[in-house]
C-alpha atoms as a PDB file:
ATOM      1  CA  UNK A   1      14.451 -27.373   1.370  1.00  0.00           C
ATOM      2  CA  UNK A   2      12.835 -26.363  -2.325  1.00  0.00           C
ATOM      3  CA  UNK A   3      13.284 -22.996  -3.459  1.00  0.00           C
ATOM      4  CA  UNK A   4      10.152 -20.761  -2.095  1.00  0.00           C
ATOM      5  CA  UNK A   5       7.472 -20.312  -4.305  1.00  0.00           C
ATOM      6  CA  UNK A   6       6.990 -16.815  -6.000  1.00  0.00           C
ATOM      7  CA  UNK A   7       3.936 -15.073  -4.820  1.00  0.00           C
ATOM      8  CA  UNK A   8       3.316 -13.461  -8.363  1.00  0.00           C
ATOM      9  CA  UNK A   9       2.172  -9.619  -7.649  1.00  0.00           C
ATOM     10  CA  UNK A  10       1.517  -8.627 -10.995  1.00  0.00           C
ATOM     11  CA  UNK A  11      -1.099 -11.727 -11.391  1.00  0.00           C
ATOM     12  CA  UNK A  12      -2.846 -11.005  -8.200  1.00  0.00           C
ATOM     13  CA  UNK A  13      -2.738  -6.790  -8.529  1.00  0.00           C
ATOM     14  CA  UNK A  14      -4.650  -8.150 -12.234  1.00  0.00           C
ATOM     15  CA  UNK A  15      -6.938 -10.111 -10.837  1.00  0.00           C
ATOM     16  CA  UNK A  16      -8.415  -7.483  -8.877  1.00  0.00           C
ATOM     17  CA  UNK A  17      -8.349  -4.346 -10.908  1.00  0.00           C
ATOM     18  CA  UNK A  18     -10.524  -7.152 -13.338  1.00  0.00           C
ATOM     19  CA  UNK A  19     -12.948  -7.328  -9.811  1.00  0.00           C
ATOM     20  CA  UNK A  20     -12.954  -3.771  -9.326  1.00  0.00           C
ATOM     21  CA  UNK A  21     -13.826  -2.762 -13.272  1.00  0.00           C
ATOM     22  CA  UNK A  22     -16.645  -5.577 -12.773  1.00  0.00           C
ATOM     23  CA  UNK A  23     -18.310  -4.154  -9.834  1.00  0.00           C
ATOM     24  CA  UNK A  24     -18.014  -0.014 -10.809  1.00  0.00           C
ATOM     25  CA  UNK A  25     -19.693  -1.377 -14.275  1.00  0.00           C
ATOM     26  CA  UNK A  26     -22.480  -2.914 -11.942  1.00  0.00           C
ATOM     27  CA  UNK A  27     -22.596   0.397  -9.793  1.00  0.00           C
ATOM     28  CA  UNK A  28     -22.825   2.177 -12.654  1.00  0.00           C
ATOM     29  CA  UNK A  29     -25.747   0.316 -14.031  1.00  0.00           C
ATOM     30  CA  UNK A  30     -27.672  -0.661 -10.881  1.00  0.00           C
ATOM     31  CA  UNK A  31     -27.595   3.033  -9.184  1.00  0.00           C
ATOM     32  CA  UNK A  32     -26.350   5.705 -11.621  1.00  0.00           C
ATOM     33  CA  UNK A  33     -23.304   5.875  -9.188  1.00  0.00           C
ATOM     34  CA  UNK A  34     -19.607   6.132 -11.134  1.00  0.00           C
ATOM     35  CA  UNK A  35     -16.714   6.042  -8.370  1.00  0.00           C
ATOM     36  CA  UNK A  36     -14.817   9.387  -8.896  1.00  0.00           C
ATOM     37  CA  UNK A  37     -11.257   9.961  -7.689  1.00  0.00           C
ATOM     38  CA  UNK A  38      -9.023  12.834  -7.424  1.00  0.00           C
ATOM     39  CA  UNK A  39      -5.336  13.051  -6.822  1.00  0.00           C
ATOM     40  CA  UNK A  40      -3.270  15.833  -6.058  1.00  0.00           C
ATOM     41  CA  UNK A  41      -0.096  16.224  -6.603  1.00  0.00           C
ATOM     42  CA  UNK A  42       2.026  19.781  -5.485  1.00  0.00           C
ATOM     43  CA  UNK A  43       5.286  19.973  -7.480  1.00  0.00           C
ATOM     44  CA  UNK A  44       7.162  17.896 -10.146  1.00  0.00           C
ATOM     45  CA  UNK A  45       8.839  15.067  -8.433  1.00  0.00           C
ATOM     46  CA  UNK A  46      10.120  13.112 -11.349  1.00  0.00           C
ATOM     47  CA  UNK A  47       8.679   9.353  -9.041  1.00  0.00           C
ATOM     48  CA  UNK A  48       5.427  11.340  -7.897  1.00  0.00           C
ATOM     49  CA  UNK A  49       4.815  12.526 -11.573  1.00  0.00           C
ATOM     50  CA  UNK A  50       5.236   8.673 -12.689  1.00  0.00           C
ATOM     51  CA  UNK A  51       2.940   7.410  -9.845  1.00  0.00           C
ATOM     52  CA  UNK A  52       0.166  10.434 -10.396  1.00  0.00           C
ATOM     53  CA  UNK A  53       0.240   9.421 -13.938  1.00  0.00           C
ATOM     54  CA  UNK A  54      -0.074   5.287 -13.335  1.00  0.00           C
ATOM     55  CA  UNK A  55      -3.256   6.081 -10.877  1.00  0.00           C
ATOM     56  CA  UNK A  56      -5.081   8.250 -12.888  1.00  0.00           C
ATOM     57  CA  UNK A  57      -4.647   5.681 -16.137  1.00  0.00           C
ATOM     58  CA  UNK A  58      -5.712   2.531 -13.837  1.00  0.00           C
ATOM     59  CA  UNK A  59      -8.810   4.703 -12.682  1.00  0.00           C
ATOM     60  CA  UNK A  60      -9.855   5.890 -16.408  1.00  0.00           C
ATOM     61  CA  UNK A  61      -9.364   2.131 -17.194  1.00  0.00           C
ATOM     62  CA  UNK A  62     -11.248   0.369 -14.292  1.00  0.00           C
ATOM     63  CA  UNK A  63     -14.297   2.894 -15.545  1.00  0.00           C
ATOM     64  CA  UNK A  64     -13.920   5.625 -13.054  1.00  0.00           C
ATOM     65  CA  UNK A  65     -14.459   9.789 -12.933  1.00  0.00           C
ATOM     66  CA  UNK A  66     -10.499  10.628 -12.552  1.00  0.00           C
ATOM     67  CA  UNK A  67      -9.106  14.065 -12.211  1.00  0.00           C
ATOM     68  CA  UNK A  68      -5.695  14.911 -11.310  1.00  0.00           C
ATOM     69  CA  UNK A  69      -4.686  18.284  -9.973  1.00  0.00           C
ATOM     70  CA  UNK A  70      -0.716  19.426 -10.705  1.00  0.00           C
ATOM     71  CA  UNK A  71      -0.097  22.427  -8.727  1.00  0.00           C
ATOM     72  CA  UNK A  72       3.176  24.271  -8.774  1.00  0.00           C
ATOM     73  CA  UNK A  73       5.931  23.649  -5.966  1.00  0.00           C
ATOM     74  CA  UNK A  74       5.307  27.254  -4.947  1.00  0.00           C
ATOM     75  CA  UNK A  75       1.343  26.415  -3.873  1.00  0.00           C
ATOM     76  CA  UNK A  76       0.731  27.894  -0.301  1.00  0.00           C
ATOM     77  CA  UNK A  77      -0.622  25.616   2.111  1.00  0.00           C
ATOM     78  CA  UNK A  78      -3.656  27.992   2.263  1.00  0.00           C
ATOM     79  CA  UNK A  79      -4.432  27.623  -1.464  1.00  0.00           C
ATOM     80  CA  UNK A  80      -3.710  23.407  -1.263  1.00  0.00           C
ATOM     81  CA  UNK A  81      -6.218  23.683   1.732  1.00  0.00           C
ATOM     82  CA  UNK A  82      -8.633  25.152  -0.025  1.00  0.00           C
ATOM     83  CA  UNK A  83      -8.298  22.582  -3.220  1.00  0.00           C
ATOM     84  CA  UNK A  84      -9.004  19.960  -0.490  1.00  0.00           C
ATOM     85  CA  UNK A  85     -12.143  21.570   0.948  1.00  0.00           C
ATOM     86  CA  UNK A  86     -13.519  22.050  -2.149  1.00  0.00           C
ATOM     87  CA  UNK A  87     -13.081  18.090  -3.400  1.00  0.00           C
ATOM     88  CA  UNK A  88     -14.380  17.161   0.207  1.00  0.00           C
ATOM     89  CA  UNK A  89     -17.710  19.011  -1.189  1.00  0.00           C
ATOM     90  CA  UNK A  90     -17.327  17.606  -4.542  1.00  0.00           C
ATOM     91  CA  UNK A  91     -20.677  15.108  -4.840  1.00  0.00           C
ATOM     92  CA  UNK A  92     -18.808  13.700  -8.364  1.00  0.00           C
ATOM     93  CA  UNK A  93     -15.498  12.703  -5.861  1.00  0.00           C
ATOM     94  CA  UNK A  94     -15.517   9.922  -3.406  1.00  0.00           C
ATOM     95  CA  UNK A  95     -11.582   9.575  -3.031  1.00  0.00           C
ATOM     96  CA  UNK A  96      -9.335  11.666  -2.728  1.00  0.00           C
ATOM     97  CA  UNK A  97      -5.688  11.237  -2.561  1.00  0.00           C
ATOM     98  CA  UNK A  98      -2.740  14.100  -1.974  1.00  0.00           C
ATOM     99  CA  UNK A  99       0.384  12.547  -3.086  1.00  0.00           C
ATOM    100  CA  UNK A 100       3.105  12.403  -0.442  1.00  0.00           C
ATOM    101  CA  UNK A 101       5.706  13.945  -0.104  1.00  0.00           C
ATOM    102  CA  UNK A 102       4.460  17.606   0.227  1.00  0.00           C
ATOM    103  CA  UNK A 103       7.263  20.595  -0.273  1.00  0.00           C
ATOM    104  CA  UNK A 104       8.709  21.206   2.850  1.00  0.00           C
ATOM    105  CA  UNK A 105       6.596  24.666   3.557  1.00  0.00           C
ATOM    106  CA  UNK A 106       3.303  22.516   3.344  1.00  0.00           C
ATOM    107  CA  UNK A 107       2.701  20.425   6.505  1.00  0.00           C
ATOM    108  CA  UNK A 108       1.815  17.183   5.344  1.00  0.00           C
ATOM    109  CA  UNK A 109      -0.455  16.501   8.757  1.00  0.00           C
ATOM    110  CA  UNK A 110      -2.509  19.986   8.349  1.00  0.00           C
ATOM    111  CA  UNK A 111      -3.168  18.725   4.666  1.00  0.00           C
ATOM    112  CA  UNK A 112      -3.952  14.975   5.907  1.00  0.00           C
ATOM    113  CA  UNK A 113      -6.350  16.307   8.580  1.00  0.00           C
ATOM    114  CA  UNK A 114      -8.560  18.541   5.882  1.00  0.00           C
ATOM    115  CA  UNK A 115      -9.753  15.520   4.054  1.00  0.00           C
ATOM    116  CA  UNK A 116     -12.754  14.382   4.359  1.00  0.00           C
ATOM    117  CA  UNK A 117     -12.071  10.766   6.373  1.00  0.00           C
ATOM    118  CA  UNK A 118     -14.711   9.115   3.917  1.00  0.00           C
ATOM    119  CA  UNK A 119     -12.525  10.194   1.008  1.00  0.00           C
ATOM    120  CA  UNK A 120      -9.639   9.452   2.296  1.00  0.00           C
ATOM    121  CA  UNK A 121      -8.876   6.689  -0.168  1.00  0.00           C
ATOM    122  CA  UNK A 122      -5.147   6.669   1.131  1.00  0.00           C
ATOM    123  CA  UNK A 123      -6.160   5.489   4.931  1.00  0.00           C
ATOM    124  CA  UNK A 124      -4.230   8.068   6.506  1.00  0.00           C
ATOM    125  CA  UNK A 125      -5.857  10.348   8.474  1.00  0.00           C
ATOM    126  CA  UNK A 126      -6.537   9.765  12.227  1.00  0.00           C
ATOM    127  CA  UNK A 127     -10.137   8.874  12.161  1.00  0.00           C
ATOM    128  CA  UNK A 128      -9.367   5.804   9.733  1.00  0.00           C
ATOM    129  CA  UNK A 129      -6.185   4.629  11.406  1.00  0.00           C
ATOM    130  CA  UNK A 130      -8.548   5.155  14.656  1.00  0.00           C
ATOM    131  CA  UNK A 131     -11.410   3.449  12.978  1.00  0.00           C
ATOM    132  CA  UNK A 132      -8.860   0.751  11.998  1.00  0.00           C
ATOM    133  CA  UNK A 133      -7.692  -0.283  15.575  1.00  0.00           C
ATOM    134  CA  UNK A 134     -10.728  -0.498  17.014  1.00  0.00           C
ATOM    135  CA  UNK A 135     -12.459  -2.743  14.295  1.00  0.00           C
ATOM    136  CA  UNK A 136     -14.926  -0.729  12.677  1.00  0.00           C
ATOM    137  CA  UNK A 137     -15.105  -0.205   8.945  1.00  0.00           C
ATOM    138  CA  UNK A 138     -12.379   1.628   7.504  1.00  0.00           C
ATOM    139  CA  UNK A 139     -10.403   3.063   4.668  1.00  0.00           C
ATOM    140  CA  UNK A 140      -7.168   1.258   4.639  1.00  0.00           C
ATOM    141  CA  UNK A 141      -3.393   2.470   3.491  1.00  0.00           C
ATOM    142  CA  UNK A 142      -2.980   0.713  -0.019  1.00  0.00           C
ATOM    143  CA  UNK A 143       0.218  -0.969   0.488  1.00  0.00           C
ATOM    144  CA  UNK A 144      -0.705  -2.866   3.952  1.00  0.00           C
ATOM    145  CA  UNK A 145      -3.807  -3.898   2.745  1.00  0.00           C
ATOM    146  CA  UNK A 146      -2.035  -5.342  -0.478  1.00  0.00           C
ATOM    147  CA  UNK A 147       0.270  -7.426   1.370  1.00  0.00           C
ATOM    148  CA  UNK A 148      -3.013  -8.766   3.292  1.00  0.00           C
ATOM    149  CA  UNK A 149      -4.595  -9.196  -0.074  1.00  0.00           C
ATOM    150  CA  UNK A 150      -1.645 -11.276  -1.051  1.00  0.00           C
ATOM    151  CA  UNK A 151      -1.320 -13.536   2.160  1.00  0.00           C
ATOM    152  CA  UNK A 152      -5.093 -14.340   1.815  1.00  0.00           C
ATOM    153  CA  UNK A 153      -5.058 -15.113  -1.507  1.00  0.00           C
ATOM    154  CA  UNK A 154      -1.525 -17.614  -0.966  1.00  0.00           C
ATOM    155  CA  UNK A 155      -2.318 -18.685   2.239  1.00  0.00           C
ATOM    156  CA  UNK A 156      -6.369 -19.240   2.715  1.00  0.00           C
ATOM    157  CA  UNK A 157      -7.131 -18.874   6.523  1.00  0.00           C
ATOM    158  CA  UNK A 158      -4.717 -17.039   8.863  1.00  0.00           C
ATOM    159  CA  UNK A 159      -6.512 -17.968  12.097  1.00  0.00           C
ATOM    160  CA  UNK A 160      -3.983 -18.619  14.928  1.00  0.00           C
ATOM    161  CA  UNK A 161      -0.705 -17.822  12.529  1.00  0.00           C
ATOM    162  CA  UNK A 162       2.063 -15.995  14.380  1.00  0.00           C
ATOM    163  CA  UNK A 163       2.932 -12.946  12.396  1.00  0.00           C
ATOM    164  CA  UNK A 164       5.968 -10.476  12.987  1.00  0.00           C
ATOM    165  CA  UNK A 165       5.961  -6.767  11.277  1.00  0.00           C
ATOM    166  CA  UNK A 166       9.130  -5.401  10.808  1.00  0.00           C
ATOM    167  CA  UNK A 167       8.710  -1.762  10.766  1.00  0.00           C
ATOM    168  CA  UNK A 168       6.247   0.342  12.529  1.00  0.00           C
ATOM    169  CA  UNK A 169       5.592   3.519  10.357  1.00  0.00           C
ATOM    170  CA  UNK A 170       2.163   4.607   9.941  1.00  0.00           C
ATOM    171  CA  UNK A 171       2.483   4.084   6.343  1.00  0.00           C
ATOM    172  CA  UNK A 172       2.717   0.302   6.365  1.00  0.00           C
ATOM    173  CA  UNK A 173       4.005  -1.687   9.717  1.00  0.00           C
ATOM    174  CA  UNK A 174       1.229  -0.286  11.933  1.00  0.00           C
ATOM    175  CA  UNK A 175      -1.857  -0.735   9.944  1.00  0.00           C
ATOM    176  CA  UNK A 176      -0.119  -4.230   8.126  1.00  0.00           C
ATOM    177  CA  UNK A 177      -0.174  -4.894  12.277  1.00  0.00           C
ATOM    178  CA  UNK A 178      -3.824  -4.069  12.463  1.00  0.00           C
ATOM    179  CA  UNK A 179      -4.731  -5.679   9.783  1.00  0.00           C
ATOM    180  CA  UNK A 180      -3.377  -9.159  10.744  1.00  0.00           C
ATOM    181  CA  UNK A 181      -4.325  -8.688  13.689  1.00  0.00           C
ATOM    182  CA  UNK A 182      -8.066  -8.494  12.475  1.00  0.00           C
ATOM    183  CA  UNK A 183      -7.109 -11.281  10.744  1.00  0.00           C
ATOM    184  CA  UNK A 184      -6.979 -13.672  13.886  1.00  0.00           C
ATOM    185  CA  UNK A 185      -3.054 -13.615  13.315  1.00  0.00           C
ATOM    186  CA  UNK A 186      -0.621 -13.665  16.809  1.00  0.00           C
ATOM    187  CA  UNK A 187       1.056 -10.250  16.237  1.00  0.00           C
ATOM    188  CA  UNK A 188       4.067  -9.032  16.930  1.00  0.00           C
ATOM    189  CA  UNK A 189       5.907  -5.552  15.627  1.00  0.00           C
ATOM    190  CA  UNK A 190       9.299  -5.277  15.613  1.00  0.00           C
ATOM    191  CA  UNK A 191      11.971  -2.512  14.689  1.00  0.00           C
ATOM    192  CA  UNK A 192      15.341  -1.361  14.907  1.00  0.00           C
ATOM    193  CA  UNK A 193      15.564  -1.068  18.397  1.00  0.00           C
ATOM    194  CA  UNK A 194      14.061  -4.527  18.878  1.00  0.00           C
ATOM    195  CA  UNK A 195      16.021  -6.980  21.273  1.00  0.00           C
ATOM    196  CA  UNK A 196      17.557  -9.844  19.044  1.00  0.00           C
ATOM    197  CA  UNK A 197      15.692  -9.202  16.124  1.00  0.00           C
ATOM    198  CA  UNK A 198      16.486 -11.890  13.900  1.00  0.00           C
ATOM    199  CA  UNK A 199      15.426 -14.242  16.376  1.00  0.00           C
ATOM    200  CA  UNK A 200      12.041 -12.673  17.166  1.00  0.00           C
ATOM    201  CA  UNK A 201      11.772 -12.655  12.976  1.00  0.00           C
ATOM    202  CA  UNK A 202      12.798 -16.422  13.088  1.00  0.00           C
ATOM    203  CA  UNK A 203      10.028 -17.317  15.128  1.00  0.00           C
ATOM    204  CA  UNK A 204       7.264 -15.965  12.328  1.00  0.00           C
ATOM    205  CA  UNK A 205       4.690 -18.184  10.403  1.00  0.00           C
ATOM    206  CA  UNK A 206       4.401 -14.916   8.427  1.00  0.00           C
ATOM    207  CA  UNK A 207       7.571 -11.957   7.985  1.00  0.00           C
ATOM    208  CA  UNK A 208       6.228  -8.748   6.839  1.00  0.00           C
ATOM    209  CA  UNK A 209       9.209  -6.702   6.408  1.00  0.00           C
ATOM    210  CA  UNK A 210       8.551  -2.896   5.540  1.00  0.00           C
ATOM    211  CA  UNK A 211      12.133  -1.109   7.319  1.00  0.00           C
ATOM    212  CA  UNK A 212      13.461   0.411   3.974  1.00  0.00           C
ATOM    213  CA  UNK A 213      17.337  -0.873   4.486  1.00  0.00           C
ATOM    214  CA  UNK A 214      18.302  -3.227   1.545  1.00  0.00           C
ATOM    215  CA  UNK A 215      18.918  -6.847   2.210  1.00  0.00           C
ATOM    216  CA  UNK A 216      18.223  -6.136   5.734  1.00  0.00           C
ATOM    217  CA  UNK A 217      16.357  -9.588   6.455  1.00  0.00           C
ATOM    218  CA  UNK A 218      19.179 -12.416   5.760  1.00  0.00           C
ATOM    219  CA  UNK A 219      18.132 -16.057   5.118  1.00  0.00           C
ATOM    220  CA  UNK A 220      19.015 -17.057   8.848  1.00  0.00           C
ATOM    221  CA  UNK A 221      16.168 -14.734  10.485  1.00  0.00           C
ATOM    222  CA  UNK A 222      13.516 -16.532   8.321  1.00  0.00           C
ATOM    223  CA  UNK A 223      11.887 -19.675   9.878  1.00  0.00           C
ATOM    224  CA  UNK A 224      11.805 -22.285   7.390  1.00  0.00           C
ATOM    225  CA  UNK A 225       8.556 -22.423   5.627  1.00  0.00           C
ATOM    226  CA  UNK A 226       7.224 -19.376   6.534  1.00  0.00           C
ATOM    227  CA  UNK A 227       5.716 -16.875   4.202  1.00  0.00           C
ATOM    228  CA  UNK A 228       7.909 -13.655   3.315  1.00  0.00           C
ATOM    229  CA  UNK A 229       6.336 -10.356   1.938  1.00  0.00           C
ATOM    230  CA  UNK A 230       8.613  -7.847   1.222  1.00  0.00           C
ATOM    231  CA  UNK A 231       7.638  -4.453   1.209  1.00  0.00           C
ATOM    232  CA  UNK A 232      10.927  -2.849   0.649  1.00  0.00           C
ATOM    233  CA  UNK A 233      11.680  -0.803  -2.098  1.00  0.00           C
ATOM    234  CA  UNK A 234      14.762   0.360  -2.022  1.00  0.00           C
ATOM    235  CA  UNK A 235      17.458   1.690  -5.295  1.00  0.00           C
ATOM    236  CA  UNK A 236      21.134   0.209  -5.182  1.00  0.00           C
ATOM    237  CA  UNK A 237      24.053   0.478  -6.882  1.00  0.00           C
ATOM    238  CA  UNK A 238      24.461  -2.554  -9.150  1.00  0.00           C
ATOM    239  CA  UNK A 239      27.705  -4.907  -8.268  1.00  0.00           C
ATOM    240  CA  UNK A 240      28.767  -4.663 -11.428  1.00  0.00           C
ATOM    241  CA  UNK A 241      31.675  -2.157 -11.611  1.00  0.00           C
ATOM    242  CA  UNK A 242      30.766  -0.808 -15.068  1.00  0.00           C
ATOM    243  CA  UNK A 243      27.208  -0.044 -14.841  1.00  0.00           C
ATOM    244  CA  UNK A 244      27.530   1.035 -11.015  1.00  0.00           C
ATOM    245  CA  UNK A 245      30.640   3.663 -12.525  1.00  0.00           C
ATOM    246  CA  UNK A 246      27.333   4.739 -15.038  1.00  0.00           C
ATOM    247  CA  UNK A 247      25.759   5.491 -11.604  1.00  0.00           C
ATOM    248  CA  UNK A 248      22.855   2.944 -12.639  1.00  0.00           C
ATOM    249  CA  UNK A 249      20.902   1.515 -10.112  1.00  0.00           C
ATOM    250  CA  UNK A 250      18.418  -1.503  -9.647  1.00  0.00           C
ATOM    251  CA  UNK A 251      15.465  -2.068  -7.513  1.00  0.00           C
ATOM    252  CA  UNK A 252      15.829  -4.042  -4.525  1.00  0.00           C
ATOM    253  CA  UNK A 253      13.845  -5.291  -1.116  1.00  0.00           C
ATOM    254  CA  UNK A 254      14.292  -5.268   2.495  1.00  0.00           C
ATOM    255  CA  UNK A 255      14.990  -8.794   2.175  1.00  0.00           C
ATOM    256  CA  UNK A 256      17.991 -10.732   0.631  1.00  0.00           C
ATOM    257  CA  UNK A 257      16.263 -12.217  -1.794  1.00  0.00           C
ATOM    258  CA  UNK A 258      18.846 -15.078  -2.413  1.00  0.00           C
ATOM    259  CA  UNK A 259      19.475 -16.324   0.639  1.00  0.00           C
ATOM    260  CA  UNK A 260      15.265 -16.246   1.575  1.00  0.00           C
ATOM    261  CA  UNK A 261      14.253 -18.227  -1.157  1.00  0.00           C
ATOM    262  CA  UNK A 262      16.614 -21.218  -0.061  1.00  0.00           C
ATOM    263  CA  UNK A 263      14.050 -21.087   3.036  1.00  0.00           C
ATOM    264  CA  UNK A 264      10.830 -19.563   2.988  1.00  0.00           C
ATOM    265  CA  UNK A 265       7.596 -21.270   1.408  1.00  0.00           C
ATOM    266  CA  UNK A 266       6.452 -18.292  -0.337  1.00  0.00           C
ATOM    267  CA  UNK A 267       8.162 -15.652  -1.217  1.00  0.00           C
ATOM    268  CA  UNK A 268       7.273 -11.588  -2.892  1.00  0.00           C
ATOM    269  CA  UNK A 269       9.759 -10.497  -5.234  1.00  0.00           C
ATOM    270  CA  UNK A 270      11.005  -7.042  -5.467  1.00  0.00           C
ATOM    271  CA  UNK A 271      10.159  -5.711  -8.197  1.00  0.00           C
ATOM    272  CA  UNK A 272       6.723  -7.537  -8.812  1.00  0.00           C
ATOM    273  CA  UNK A 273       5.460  -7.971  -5.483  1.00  0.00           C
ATOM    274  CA  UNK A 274       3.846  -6.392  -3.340  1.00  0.00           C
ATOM    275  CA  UNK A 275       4.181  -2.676  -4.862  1.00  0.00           C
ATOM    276  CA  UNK A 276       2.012  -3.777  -7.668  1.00  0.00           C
ATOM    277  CA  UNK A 277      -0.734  -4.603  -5.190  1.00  0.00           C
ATOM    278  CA  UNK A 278      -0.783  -0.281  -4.584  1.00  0.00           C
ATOM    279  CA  UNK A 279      -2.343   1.085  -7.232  1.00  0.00           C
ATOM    280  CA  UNK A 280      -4.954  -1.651  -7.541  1.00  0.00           C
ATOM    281  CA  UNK A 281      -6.173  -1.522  -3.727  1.00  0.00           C
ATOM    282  CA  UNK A 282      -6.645   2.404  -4.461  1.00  0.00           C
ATOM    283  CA  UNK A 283      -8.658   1.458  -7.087  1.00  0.00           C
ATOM    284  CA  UNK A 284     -10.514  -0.806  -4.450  1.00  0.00           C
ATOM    285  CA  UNK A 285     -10.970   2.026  -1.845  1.00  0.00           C
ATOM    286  CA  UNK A 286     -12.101   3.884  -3.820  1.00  0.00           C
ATOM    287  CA  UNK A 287     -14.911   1.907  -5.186  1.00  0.00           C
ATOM    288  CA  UNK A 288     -15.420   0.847  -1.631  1.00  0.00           C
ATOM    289  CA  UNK A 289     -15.751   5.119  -0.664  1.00  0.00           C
ATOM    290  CA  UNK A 290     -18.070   5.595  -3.257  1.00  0.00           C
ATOM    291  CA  UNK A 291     -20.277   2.770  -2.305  1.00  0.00           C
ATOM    292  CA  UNK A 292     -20.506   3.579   1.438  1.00  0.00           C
ATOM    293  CA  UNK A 293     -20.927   7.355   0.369  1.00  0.00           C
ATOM    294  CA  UNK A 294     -24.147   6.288  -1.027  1.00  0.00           C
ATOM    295  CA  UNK A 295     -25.780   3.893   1.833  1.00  0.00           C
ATOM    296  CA  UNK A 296     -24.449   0.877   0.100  1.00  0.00           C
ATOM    297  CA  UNK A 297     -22.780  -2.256   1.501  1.00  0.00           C
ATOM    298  CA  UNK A 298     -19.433  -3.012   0.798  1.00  0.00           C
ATOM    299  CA  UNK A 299     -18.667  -4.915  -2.513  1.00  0.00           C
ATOM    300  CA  UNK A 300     -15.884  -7.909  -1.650  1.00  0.00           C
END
């Protein structure tokens, strides 16, 4: 077979922060209404810090309110529950977004349970992933509804195309499940504990793989043809013995990228797949929030 084709993440996570900037400009001039997001983040985790930053710039530059609040590791859950009630009642917010993970004296479900379900711009409290399975409208976590984004986009119509999730956090691998299964896709989740995995993955039109083990997926559990989005981002060791003695490290998927691309179709490349789809589809929820938080249908 040809080498799979590269599903390019940067070009599509462009393409719709370009969409998004288009229709808060039209909000903005049609009803007065500018999409407002807060993020909070409790601590100074060196990747949170990077992320915190990267969301609040794309807001600013897709023309929306942003405000980021850094509190100190030491913030009670009392005082980070209060921050929360307070942005819930905020008229000028319509997403808000705690950054994960909390310090270990906070407990991250207490926290996801005070926010306001139609601000919750991350999809994961229990209303939306409730809201979610049983079809109705919903705010969806960023990273499965990314990888839908991206299938979509590459593949048209997924009517009656037999999809296998490999992972099922609540994260990704149960709402990616949801989603494709809203999607008219034949569904299947599968995990660690799953009987003969790599033949249940071999039998997929469409391989989401979200497990967080490196190289997990070989070439031989990927039917050939089928469409591979890789959700995995995982840091390595490189091979090579001088820079791995430097303790460097590279970027790398759940899937062996090497041996895939001999088979799949299509193909998302870690880096520049599907974690560049993130940040954009908060950007999207959060446009969508503000929309629905003024009687408004949704936008695309």
């Amino acid at each position: 077979m040809t080498e799979a084709r590269i599903i390019d993440g940067k070009a599509h996570a462009d393409a719709l922060r370009g969409r998004v900037a288009a229709e808060v400009a039209r909000l903005k001039a049609e009803h007065g209404v500018t999409p407002g997001l807060a993020v909070v983040l409790v601590g100074d985790d060196p990747a949170s810090q990077i992320y915190v930053r990267s969301k609040g710039e794309q807001s600013l530059a897709a023309g929306m309110h942003s405000v980021t609040h850094r509190l100190a590791a030491q913030t009670s859950q009392d005082d980070l529950l209060a921050l929360v009630r307070s942005l819930n009642a905020d008229p000028a917010i319509h997403g808000i977004l705690v950054q994960l993970p909390l310090p270990p004296a906070i407990s991250t479900q207490a926290v996801l349970a005070a926010i306001d379900p139609d601000k919750d711009v991350d999809g994961l409290t229990v209303a939306n992933a409730g809201r979610l399975a049983v079809g109705l409208p919903a705010l969806t976590p960023c990273t499965p509804l990314g990888c839908l984004i991206l299938l979509r986009e590459t593949l048209g119509d997924l009517t009656g195309l037999g999809a296998v999730v490999l992972g099922r956090s609540v994260l990704v691998g149960r709402p990616a499940a949801q989603l494709l299964l809203a999607a008219d896709c034949t569904v299947t989740i599968a995990h660690s504990r799953t009987r003969d995995l790599a033949a249940v993955c071999r039998r997929a039109d469409i391989l989401v793989a979200a497990v967080g083990r490196p190289g997990m997926v070989r070439g031989d559990w990927i039917k050939p043809g089928a469409t591979v989005i890789d959700v995995g981002i995982n840091r390595v060791p490189f091979r090579d013995p001088v820079k791995a003695a430097e303790g460097r490290t590279k970027v790398v998927g759940d899937v062996a990228f090497g041996e895939a691309s001999r088979v799949a179709g299509w193909i998302t490349p870690v880096p520049g797949g599907v974690g560049l789809m993130t940040v954009a589809c908060l950007l999207q929820n959060t446009l969508s929030a503000a929309r629905r938080l003024h009687g408004l249908e949704a936008a695309f």
